[in-house]
Protein backbone atom coordinates (compact mmCIF):
# COMPACT_ATOMS: atom_id res chain seq x y z
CA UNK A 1 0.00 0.00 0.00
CA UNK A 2 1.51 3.50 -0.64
CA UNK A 3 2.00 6.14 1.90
CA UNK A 4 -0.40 8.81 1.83
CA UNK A 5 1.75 12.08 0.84
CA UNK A 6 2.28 15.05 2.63
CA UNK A 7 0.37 18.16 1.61
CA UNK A 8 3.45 20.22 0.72
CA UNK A 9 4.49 17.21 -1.19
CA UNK A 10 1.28 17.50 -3.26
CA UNK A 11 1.09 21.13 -4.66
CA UNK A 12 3.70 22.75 -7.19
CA UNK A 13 5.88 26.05 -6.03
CA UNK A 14 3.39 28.21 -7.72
CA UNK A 15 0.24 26.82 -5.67
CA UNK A 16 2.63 27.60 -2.84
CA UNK A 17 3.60 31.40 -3.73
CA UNK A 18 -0.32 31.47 -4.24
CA UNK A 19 -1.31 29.90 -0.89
CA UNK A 20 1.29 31.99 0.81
CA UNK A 21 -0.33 35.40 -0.48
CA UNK A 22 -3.56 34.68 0.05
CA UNK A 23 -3.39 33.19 3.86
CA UNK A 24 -1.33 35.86 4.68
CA UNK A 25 -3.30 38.26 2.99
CA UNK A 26 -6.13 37.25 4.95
CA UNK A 27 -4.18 36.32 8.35
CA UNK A 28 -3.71 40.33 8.34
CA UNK A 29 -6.51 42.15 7.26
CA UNK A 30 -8.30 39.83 10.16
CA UNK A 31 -5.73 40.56 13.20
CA UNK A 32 -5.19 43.84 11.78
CA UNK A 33 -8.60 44.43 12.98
CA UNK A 34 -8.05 44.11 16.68
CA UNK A 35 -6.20 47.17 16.90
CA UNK A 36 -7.14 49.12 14.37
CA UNK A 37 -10.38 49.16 16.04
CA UNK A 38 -9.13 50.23 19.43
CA UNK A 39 -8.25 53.31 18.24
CA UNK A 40 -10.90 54.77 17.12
CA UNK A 41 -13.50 53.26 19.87
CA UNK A 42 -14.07 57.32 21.03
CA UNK A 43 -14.95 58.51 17.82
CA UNK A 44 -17.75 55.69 17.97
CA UNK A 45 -19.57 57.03 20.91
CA UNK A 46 -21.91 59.83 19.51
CA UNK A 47 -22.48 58.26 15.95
CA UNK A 48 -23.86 54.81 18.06
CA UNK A 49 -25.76 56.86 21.03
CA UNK A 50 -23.65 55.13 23.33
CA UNK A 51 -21.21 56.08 26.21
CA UNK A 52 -17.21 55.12 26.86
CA UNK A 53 -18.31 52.31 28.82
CA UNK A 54 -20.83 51.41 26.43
CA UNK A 55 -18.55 51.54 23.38
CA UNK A 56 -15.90 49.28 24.78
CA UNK A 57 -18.88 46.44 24.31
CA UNK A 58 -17.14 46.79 20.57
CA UNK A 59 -14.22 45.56 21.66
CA UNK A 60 -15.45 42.77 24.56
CA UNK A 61 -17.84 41.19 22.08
CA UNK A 62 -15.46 40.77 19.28
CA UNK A 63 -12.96 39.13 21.49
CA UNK A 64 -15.03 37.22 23.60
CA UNK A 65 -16.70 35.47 20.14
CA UNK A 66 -13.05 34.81 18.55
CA UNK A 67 -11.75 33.13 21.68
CA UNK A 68 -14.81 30.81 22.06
CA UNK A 69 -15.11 29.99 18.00
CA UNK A 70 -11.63 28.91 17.88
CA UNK A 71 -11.97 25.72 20.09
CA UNK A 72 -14.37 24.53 17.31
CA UNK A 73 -11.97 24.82 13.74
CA UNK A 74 -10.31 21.14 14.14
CA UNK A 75 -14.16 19.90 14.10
CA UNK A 76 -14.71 21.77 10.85
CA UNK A 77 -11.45 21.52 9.21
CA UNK A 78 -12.18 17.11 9.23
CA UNK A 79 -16.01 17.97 7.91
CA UNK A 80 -15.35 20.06 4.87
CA UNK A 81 -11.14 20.87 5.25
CA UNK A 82 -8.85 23.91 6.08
CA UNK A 83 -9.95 25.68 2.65
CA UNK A 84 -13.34 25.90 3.26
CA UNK A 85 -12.92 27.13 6.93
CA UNK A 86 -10.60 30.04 5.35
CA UNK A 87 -12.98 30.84 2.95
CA UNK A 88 -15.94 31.04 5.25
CA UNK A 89 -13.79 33.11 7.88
CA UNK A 90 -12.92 35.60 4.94
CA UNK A 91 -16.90 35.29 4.12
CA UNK A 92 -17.82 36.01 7.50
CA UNK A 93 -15.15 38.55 8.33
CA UNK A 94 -16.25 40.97 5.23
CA UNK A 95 -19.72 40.37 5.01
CA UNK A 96 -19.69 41.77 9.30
CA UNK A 97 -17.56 44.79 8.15
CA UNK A 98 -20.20 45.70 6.01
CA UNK A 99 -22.52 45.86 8.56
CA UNK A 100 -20.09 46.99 10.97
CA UNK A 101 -19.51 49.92 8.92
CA UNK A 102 -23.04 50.99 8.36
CA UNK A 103 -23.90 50.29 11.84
CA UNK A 104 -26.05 52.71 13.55
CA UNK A 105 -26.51 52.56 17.21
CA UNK A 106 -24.45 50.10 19.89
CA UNK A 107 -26.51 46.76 19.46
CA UNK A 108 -26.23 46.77 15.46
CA UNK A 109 -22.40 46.90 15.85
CA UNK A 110 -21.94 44.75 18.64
CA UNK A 111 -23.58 41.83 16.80
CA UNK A 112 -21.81 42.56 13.30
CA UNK A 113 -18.03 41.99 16.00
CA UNK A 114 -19.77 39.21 17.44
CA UNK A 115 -19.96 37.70 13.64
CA UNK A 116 -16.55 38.97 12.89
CA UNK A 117 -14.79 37.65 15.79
CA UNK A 118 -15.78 34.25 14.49
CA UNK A 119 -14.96 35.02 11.27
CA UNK A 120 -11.54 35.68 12.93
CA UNK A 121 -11.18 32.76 14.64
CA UNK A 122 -11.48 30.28 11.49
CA UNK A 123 -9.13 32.67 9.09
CA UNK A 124 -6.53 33.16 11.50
CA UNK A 125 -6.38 28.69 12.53
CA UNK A 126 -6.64 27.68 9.39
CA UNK A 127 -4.93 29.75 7.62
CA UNK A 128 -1.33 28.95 10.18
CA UNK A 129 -1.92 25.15 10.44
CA UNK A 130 -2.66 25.13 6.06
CA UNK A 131 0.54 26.94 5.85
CA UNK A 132 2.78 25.02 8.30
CA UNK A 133 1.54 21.79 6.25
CA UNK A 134 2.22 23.59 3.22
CA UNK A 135 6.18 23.69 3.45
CA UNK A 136 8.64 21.07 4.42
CA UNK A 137 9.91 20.71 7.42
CA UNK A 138 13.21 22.02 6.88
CA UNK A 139 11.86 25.44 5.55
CA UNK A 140 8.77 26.07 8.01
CA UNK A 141 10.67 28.24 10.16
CA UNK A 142 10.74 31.07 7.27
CA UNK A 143 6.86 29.57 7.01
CA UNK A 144 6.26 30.70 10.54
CA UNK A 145 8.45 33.49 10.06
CA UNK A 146 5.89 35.10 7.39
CA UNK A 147 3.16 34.25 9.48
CA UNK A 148 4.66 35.99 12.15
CA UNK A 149 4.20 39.16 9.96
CA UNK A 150 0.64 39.15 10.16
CA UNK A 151 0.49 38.10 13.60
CA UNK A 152 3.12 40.66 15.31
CA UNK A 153 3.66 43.87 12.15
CA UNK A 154 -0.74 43.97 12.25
CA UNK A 155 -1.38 44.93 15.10
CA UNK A 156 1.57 46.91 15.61
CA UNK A 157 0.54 48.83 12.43
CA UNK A 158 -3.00 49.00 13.69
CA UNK A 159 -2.98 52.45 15.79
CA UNK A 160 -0.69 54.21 12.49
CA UNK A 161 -3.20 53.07 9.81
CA UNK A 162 -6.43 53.30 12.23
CA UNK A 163 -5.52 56.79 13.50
CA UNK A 164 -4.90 58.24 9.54
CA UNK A 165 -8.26 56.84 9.07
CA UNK A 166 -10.23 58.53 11.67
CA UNK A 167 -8.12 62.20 11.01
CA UNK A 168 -8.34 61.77 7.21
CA UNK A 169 -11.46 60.06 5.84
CA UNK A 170 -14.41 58.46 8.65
CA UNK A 171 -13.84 55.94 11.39
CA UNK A 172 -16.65 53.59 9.26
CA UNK A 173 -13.41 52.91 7.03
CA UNK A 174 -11.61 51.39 9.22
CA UNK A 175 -14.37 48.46 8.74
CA UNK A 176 -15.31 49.49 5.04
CA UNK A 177 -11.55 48.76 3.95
CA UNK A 178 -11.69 45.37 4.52
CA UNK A 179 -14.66 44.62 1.79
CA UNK A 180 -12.54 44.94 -1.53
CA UNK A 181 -9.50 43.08 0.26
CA UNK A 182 -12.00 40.29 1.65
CA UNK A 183 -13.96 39.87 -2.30
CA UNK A 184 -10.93 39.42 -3.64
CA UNK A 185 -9.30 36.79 -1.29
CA UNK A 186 -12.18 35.06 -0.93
CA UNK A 187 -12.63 34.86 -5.12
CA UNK A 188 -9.24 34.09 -5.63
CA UNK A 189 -8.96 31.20 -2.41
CA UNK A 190 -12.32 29.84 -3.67
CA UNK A 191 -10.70 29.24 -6.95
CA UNK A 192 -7.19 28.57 -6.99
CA UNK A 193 -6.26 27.74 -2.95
CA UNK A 194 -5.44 23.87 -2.87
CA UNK A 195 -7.76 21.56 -0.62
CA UNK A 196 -6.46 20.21 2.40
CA UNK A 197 -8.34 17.82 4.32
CA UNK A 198 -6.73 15.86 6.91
CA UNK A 199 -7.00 12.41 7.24
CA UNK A 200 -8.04 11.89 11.12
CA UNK A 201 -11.56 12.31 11.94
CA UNK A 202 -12.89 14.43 15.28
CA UNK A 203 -16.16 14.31 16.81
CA UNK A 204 -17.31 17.24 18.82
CA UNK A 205 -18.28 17.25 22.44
CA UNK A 206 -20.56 19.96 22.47
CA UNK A 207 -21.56 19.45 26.41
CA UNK A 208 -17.97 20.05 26.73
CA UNK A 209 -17.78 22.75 24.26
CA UNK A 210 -20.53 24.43 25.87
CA UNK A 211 -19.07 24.64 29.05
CA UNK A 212 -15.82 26.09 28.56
CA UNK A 213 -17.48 28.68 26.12
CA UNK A 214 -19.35 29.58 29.18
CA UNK A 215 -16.29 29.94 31.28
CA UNK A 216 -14.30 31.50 28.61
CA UNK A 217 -16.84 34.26 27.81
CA UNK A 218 -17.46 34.73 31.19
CA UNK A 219 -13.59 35.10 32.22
CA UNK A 220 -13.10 37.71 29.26
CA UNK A 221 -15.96 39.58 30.05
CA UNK A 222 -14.24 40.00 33.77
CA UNK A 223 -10.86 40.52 32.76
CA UNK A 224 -12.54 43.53 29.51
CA UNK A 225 -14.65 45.17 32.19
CA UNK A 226 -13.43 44.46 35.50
CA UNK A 227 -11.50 47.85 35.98
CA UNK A 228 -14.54 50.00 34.30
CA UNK A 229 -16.99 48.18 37.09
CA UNK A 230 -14.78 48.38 40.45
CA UNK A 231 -13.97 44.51 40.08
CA UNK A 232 -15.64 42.59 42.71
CA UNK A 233 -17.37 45.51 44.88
CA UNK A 234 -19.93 45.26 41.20
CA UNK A 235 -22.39 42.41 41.71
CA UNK A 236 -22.34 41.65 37.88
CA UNK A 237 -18.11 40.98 38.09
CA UNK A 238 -18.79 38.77 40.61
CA UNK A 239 -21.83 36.75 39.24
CA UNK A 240 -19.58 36.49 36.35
CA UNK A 241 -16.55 35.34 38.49
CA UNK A 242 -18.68 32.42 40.01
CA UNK A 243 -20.34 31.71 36.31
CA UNK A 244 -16.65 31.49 34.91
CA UNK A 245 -15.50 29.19 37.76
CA UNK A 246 -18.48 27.22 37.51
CA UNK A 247 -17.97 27.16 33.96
CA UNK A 248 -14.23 25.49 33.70
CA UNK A 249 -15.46 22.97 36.66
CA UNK A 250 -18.29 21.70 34.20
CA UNK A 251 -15.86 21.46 31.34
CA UNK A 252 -13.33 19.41 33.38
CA UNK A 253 -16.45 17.24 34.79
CA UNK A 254 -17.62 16.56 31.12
CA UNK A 255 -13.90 15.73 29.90
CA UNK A 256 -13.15 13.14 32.55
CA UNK A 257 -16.49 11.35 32.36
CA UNK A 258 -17.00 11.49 28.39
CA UNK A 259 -16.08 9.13 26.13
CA UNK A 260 -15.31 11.54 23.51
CA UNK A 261 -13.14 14.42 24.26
CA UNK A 262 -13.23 17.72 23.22
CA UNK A 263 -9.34 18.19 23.06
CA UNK A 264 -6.38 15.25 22.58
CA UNK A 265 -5.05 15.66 25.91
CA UNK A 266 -1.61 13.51 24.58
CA UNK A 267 -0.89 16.70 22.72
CA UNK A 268 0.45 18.29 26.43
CA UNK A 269 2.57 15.18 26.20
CA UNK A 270 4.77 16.54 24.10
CA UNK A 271 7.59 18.64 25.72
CA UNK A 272 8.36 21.14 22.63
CA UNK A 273 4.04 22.17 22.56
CA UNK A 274 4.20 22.42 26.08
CA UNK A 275 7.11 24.77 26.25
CA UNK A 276 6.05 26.65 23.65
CA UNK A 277 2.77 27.34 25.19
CA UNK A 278 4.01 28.48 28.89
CA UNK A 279 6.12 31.46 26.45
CA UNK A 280 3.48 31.99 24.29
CA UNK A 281 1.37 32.73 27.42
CA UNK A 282 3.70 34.90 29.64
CA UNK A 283 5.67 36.68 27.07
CA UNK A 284 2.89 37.00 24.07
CA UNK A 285 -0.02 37.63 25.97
CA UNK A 286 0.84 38.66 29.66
CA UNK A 287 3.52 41.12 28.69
CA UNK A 288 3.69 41.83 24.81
CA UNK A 289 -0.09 42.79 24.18
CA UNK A 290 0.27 45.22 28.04
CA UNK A 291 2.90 46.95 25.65
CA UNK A 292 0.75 46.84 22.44
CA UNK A 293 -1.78 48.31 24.85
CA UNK A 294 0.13 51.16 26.26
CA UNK A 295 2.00 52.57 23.61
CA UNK A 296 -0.50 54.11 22.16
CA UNK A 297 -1.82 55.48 25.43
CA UNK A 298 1.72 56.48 26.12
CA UNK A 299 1.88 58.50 23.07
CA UNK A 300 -2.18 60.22 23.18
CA UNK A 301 -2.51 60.98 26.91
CA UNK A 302 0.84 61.48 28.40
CA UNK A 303 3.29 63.04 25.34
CA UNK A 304 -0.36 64.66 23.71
CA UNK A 305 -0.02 63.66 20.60
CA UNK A 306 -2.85 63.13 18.12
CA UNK A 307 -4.05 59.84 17.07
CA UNK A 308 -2.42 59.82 13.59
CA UNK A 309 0.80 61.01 15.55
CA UNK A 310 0.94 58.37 17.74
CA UNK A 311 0.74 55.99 15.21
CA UNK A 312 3.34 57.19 13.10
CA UNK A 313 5.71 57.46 16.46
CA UNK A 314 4.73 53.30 16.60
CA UNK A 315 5.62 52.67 13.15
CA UNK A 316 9.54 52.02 13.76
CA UNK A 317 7.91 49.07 15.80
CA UNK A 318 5.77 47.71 13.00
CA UNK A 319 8.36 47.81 10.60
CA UNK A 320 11.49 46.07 12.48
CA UNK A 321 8.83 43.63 13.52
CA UNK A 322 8.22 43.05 10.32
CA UNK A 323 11.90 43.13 8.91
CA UNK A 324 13.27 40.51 11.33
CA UNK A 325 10.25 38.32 11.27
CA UNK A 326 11.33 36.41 8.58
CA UNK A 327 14.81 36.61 9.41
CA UNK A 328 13.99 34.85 12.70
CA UNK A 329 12.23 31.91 10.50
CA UNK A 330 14.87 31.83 7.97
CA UNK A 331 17.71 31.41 11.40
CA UNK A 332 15.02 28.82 12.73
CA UNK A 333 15.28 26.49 9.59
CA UNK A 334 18.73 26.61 9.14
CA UNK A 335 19.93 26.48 13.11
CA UNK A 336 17.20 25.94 15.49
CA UNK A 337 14.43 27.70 16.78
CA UNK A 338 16.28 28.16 20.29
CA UNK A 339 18.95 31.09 18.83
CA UNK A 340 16.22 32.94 17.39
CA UNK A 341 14.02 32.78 20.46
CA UNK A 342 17.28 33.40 23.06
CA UNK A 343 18.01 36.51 21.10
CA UNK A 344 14.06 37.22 21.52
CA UNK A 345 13.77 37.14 24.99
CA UNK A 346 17.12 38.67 26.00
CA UNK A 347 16.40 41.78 23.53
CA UNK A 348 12.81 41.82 24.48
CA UNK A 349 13.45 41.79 28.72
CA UNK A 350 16.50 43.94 28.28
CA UNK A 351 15.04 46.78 26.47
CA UNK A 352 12.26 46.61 28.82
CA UNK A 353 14.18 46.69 32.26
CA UNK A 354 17.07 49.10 30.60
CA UNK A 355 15.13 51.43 28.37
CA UNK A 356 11.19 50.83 28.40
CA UNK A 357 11.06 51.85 32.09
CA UNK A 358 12.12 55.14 31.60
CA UNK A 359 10.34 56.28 29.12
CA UNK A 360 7.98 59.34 30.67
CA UNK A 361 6.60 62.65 30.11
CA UNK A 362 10.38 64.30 29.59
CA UNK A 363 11.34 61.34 27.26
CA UNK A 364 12.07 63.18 23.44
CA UNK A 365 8.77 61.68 21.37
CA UNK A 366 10.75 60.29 18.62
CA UNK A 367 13.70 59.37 20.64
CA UNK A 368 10.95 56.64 22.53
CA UNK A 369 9.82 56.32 18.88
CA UNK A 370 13.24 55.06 17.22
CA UNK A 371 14.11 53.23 20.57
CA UNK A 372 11.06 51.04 19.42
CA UNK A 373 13.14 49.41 16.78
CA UNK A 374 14.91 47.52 19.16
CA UNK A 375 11.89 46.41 20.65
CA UNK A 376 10.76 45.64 17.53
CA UNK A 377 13.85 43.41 16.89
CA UNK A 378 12.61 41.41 20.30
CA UNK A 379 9.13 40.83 18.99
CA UNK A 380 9.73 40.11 15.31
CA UNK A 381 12.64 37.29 16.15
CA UNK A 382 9.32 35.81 19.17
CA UNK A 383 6.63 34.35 16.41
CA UNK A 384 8.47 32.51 14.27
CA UNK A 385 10.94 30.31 16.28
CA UNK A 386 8.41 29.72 19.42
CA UNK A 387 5.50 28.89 16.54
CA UNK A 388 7.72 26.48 14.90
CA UNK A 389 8.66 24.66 18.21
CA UNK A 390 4.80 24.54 18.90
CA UNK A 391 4.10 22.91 15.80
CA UNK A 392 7.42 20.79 15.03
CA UNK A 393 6.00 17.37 16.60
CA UNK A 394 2.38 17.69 16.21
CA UNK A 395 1.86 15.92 13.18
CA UNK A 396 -2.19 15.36 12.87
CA UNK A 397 -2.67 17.41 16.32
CA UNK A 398 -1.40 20.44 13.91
CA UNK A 399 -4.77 22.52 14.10
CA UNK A 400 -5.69 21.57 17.72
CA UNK A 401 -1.98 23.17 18.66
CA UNK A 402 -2.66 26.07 16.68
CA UNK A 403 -6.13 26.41 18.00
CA UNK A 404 -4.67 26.09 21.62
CA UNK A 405 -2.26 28.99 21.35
CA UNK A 406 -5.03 31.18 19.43
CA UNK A 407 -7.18 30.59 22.69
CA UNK A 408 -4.17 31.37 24.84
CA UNK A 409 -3.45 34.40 23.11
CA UNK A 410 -6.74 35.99 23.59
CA UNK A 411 -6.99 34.82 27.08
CA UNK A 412 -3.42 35.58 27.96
CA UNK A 413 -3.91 38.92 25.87
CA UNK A 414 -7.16 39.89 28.09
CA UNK A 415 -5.20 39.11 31.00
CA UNK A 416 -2.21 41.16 29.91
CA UNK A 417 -4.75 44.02 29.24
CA UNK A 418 -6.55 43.98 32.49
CA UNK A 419 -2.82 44.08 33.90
CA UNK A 420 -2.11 47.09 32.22
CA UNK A 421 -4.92 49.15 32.77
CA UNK A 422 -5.07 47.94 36.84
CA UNK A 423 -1.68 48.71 37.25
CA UNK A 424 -1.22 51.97 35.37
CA UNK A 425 -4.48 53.62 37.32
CA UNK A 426 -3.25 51.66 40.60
CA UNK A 427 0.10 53.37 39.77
CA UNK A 428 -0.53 56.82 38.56
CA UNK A 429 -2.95 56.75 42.19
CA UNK A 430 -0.40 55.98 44.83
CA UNK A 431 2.14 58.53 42.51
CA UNK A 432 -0.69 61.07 43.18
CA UNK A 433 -1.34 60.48 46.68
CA UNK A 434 2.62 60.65 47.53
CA UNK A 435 2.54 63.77 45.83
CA UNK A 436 0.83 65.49 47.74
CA UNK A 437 1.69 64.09 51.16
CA UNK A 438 5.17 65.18 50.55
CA UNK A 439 4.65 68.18 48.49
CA UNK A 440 5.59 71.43 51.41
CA UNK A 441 2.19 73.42 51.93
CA UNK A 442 4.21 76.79 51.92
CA UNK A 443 5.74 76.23 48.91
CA UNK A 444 2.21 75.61 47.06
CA UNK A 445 0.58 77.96 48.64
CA UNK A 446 2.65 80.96 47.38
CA UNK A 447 2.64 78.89 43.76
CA UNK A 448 -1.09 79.68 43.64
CA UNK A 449 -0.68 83.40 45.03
CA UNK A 450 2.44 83.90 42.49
CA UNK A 451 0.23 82.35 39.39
CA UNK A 452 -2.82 84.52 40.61
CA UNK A 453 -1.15 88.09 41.30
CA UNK A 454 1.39 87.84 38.78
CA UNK A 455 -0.43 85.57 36.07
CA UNK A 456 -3.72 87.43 36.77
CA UNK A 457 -5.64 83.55 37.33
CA UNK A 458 -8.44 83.09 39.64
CA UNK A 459 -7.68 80.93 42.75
CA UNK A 460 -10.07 77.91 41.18
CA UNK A 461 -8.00 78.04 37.94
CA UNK A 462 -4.91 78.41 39.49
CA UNK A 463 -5.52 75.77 41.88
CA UNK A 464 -6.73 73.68 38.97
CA UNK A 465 -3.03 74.23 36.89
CA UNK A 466 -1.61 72.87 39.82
CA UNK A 467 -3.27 69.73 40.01
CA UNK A 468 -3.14 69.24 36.17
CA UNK A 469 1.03 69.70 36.58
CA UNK A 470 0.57 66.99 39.73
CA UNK A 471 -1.79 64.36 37.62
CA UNK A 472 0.77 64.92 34.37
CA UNK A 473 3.98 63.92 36.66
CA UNK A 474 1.58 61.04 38.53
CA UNK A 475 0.75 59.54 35.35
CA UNK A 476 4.06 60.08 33.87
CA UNK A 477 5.48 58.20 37.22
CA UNK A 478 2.33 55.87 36.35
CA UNK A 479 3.25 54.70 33.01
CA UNK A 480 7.30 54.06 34.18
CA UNK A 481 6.11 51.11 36.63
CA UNK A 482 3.52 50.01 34.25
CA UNK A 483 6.19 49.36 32.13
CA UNK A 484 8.60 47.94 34.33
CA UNK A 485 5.94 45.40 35.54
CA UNK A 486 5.33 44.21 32.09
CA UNK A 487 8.77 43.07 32.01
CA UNK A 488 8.32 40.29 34.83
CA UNK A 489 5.82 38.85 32.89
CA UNK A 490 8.44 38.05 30.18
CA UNK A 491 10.97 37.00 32.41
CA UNK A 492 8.47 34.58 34.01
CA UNK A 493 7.85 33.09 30.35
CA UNK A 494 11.25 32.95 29.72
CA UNK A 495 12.14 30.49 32.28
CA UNK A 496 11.92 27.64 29.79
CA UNK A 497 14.04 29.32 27.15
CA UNK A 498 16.64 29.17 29.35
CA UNK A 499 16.12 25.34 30.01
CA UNK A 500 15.98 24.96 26.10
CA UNK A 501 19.51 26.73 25.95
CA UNK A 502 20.68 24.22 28.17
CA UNK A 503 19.61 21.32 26.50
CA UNK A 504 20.98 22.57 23.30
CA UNK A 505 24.24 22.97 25.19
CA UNK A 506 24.54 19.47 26.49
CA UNK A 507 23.33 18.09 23.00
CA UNK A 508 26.83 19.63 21.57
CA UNK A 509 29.05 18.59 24.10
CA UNK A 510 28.31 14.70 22.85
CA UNK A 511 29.01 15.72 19.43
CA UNK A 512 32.64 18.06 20.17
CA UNK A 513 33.70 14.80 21.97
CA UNK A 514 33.41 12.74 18.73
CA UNK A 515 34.79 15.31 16.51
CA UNK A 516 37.83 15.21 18.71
């Protein structure tokens, strides 16, 4: 009997350049989209009748319906295959920006993200695991590498192109740009993207399913709103807290006692996934998306810089991200994935503990902009080596890896979030307080006489410059520690990097003893 080939066996170097386009094509318009939206989320408010709190729903929702659609691709990619999930994601993702676009008050839009998170979800799954089948194994490290583009230079682009946008044309085209893109792909994929079906077959639990999209949407809905609500002194955080708990409990419950199992639990079996999946978690989502997160908050409400502005001071970022991406794949395939991802973490930690730290109100704007290339360097040599040692050994458990670390990142990335914004009001608060316990009385007082005798101010306005000047240097001292903190996350996710260096290390020693 003849061995079934391999799919990158069976198409030609054309259908490859082809595939390559159009996944990635697709694999950034969709991520693109999660912060591209973020934004703009204040220029939403009046147009949808809605409120700050209100408008962050936008975000929540399309999140929340990504992270839960994801668990479900494997199912569909052994019904109808990994082409047909792409194409229905790329359906599903333009036909909601249509409506997302022409949405008119709060509830219209939040159901067109809801729709568009899935569409997410399936584009972003199938679209990695058809391309790390596509190429051969010594050459899917510069495969991850280009995937890494989409998945790191998006969303760092996000807040330049989303910001040009909303100053230049209307905030709808930030949604509206996606529909020519998403025709086209989704013509072109129907047509000339290769089917791949893989062999194995999967039955879905939906009990189990059910359950852990309970806890899941429950858990993201805490970590998105948390902050906004006062945490657990709101009754709704904490109905949500005991629903998410319950949640995970069921889902365990159901995956002990059922005969068919929503996940292959011998995937956590194998060392390389598991690795890869404590860095992906730490450094990716509890550190790298509190940095994607604060940048552009950095650059708005600290430095006061417009939208557009701040985006072009995070473009250095987006682009070395995107330079050294592939770089990092093309070191992967022809070393190993542990250089790349050793050079990742020590750039990454470094800059943030050395330079990241300091960067406050009296830091030169475009001086913290260019410094963001070596950042950049950190992040664009992450995706590719610690994707490739994900997906190395998974064989047919290809799509439920790459599902796994799709959940993780939006869970670990809603953690990291929740992080951020805790810490940097938590911060920016006790910098306040300190302030003004150890400001001298005196001294202020004849600040507000000098300002109002000599500057001709009222005492009210004079006393309100004051605390403007105290909140500036608060929330400059704010953002400082924010940073810092981020950078203990990525030393926590690190920790196995270091173990991988080692074994790398004792691997050679064998070999040097031969060749002498």
């Amino acid at each position: 009997m003849m061995e079934e080939r391999a799919f990158y066996q069976t198409i030609s170097t054309s259908q490859r350049v082809f595939l390559t386009f159009s996944l990635m094509l697709g694999v950034f318009m969709a991520i693109l989209d999660t912060t591209i939206v973020d934004i703009v989320v204040p220029k939403m408010i009046a147009p949808l009748s809605t409120d700050l709190y209100g408008v962050q729903w936008v975000i929540t929702a399309y999140m929340t319906s990504a992270a839960t659609a994801i668990m479900l691709v494997e199912w569909l990619e052994t019904k109808i295959g990994l082409k047909k999930v792409f194409i229905t994601g790329i359906f599903l993702f333009t036909a909601s920006s249509l409506f997302a676009g022409n949405a008119q008050n709060l509830e219209w839009m939040i159901t067109a993200r809801i729709f568009q998170g899935f569409g997410e979800s399936l584009i972003v799954v199938s679209a990695e695991a058809m391309l790390f089948s596509a190429y051969p194994p010594e050459k899917r490290g510069l495969a991850m590498g280009i995937y890494g583009l989409g998945v790191s230079f998006a969303p760092a682009l996000g807040p330049t192109l989303g910001g040009w946008i909303a100053e230049h044309i209307d905030w709808r085209w930030i949604f509206y740009i996606n529909i020519p893109i998403g025709i086209l792909n989704f013509i072109s994929s129907l047509f000339f993207l290769p089917e791949h079906k893989p062999s194995h077959t999967f039955r879905l639990n939906f009990l189990s399913f059910f359950f852990l999209s309970i806890g899941t949407v429950s858990l993201l809905i805490v970590l998105s709103k948390g902050q906004q609500m006062g945490w657990f002194a709101s009754e709704m955080i904490g109905y949500l807290t005991f629903l998410s708990i319950g949640g995970f409990l069921l889902f365990t419950y159901s995956e002990i006692f059922s005969k068919q199992k929503l996940l292959d639990y011998s995937i956590f079996r194998i060392k390389a996934f598991v690795i890869a999946l404590w860095v992906y978690c730490f450094v990716l989502g509890f550190s790298m998306y509190q940095v994607f997160y604060l940048l552009p908050l950095y650059f708005e409400k600290l430095k006061g810089l417009t939208t557009f502005q701040a985006g072009l001071h995070i473009l250095p970022l987006a682009l070395a991200v995107g330079f050294f991406s592939p770089v990092a794949g093309f070191i992967s395939d022809k070393k190993s994935s542990t250089i790349p991802l050793l050079i990742a973490s020590l750039v990454y930690v470094s800059f943030i503990f050395l330079f990241l730290k300091d960067f406050n109100y009296y830091t030169p704007s475009w001086t913290s902009a260019w410094l963001l290339t070596i950042l950049g360097l950190g992040m664009g040599f992450f995706f590719a080596p610690i994707t490739n040692l994900a997906l190395k050994d998974l064989g047919e458990k290809t799509t439920l890896g790459v599902s796994l670390m799709h959940y993780i990142r939006f869970v670990g990335g809603s953690f990291g979030t929740a992080l951020a914004t805790n810490d940097l009001q938590r911060y920016t608060a006790e910098s306040y307080e300190r302030m003004v316990e150890l400001q001298n009385i005196s001294t202020a007082e004849n600040l507000l006489w000098f300002m109002q005798e000599w500057g001709n101010v009222s005492y009210e306005k004079s006393l309100y410059y004051l605390q403007s000047i105290q909140t500036l240097y608060a929330l400059s001292d704010g953002f400082e520690r924010t940073f810092f903190s981020s950078g203990f996350w990525a030393l926590i996710g690190s920790i196995p990097i270091i173990y991988l260096v080692l074994q790398s290390v004792k691997s050679l020693k064998p070999s040097m003893k031969e060749r002498a």
